[in-house]
Protein backbone atom coordinates (compact mmCIF):
# COMPACT_ATOMS: atom_id res chain seq x y z
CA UNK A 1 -2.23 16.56 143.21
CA UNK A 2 -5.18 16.03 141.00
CA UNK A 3 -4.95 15.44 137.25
CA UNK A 4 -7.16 16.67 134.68
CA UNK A 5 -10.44 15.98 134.46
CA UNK A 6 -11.64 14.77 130.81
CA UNK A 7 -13.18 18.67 130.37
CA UNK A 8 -10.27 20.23 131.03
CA UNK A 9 -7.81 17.92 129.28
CA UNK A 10 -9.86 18.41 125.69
CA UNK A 11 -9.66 22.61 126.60
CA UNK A 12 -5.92 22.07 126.47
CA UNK A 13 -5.99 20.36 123.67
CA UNK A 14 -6.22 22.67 121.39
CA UNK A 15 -3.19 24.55 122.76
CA UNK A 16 -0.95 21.41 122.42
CA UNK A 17 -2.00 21.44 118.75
CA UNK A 18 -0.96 25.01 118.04
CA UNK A 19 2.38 24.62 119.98
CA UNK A 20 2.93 21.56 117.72
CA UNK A 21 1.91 23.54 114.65
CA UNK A 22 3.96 26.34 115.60
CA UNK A 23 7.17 24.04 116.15
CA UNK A 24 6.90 22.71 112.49
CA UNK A 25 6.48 25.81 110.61
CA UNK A 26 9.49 27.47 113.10
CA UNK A 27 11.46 23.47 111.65
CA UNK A 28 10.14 23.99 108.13
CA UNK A 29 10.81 20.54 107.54
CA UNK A 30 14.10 20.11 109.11
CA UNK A 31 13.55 17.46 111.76
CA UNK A 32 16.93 17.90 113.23
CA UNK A 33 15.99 21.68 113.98
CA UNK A 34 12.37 20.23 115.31
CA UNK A 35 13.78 18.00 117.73
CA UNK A 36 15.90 20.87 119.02
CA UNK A 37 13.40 23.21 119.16
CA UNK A 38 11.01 20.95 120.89
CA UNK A 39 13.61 20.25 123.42
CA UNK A 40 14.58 23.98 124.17
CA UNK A 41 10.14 24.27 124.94
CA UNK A 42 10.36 20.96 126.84
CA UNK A 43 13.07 22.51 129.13
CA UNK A 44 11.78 26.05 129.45
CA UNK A 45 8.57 24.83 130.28
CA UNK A 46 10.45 22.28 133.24
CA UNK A 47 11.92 25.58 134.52
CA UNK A 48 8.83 27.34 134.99
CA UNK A 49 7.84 24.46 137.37
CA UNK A 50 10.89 23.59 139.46
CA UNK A 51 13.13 27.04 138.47
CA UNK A 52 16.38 26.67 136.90
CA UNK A 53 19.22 24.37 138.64
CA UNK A 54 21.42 27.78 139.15
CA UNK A 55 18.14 29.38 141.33
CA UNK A 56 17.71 25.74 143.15
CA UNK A 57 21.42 25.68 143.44
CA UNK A 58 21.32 28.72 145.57
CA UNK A 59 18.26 27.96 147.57
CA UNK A 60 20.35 24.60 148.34
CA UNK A 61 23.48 26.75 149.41
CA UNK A 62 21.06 29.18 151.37
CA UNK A 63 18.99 26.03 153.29
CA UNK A 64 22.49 24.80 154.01
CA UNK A 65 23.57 27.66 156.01
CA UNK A 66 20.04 28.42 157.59
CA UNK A 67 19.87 24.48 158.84
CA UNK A 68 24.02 25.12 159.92
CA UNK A 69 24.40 21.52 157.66
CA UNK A 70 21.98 19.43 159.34
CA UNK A 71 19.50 17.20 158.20
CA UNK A 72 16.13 18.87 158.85
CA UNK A 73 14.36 15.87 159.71
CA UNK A 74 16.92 13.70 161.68
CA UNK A 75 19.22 16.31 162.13
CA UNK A 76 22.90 14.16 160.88
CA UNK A 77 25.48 16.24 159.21
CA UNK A 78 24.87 16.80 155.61
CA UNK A 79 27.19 16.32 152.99
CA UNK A 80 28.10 19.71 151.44
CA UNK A 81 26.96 18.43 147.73
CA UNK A 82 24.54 15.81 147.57
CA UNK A 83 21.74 17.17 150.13
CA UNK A 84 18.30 16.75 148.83
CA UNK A 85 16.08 19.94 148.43
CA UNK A 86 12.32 18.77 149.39
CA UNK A 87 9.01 21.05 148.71
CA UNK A 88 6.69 20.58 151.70
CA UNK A 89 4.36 21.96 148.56
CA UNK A 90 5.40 20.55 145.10
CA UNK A 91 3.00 23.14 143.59
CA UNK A 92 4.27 25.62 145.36
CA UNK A 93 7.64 25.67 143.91
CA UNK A 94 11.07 25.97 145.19
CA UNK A 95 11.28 29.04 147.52
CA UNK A 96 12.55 29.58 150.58
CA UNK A 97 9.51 29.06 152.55
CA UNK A 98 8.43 26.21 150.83
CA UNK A 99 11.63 23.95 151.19
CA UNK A 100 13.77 21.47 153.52
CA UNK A 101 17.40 20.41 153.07
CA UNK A 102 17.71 16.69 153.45
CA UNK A 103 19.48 14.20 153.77
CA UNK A 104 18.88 10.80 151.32
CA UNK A 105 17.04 8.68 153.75
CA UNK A 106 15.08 11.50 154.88
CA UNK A 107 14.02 12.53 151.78
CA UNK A 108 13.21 9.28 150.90
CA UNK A 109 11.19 8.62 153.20
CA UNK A 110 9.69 12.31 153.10
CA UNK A 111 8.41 10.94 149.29
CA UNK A 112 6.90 7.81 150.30
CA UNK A 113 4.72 9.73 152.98
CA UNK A 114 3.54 12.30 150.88
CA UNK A 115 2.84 9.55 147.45
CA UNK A 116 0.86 7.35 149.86
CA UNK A 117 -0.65 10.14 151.72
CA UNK A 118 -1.63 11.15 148.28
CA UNK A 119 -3.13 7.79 147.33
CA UNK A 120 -5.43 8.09 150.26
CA UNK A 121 -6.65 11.48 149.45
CA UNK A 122 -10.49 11.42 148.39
CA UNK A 123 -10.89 12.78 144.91
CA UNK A 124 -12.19 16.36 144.52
């Protein structure tokens, strides 16, 4: 996945800067109340990426019975908590379509592909 270039990091910019300004007047000085608010944005904003864990929890539970508790990759039973959801897609989220049950090792594995596939991707 591609990070910003410089032109569109300094267009975002100036959002940052408002959110920031916004949090401080919402804290009016109270830094407790500024750390929490920042906090509540940081997580809201990591569930509009990856969805929240009680949506991923039943995708999990869903992928589990669709793969009848097997390993989509090498197939070995999977325990009934501690299988890995993995997004063929990162940017494409967590949906149905777009997601594997895995074991550890697979998944593992699965990450190290994709991040060195990724390093040998020509820039765009």
């Amino acid at each position: 996945m591609p990070s910003l270039t410089e032109e569109q990091r300094l267009r975002v910019l100036p959002i940052l800067t408002a959110l920031r300004e916004s949090i401080d007047r919402e804290a009016a000085g109270d830094p407790a109340l500024r750390h929490q608010i920042r906090r509540y944005i940081a997580k809201r904003l990591e569930f509009d990426e990856r969805g929240t864990p009680t949506a991923r929890r039943k995708l999990k539970d869903l992928k589990f019975k669709l793969q009848r508790g097997l390993c989509n990759i090498c197939l070995a039973e999977l325990p009934p908590r501690g299988a890995e959801l993995d997004r063929f897609k990162a940017i494409d989220g967590y949906t149905e379509a777009n997601t594997q049950l895995l074991c550890h090792n697979c998944h593992s594995t699965t990450q190290k592909e994709r991040d060195a596939a990724l390093l040998q991707e020509p820039p765009t």
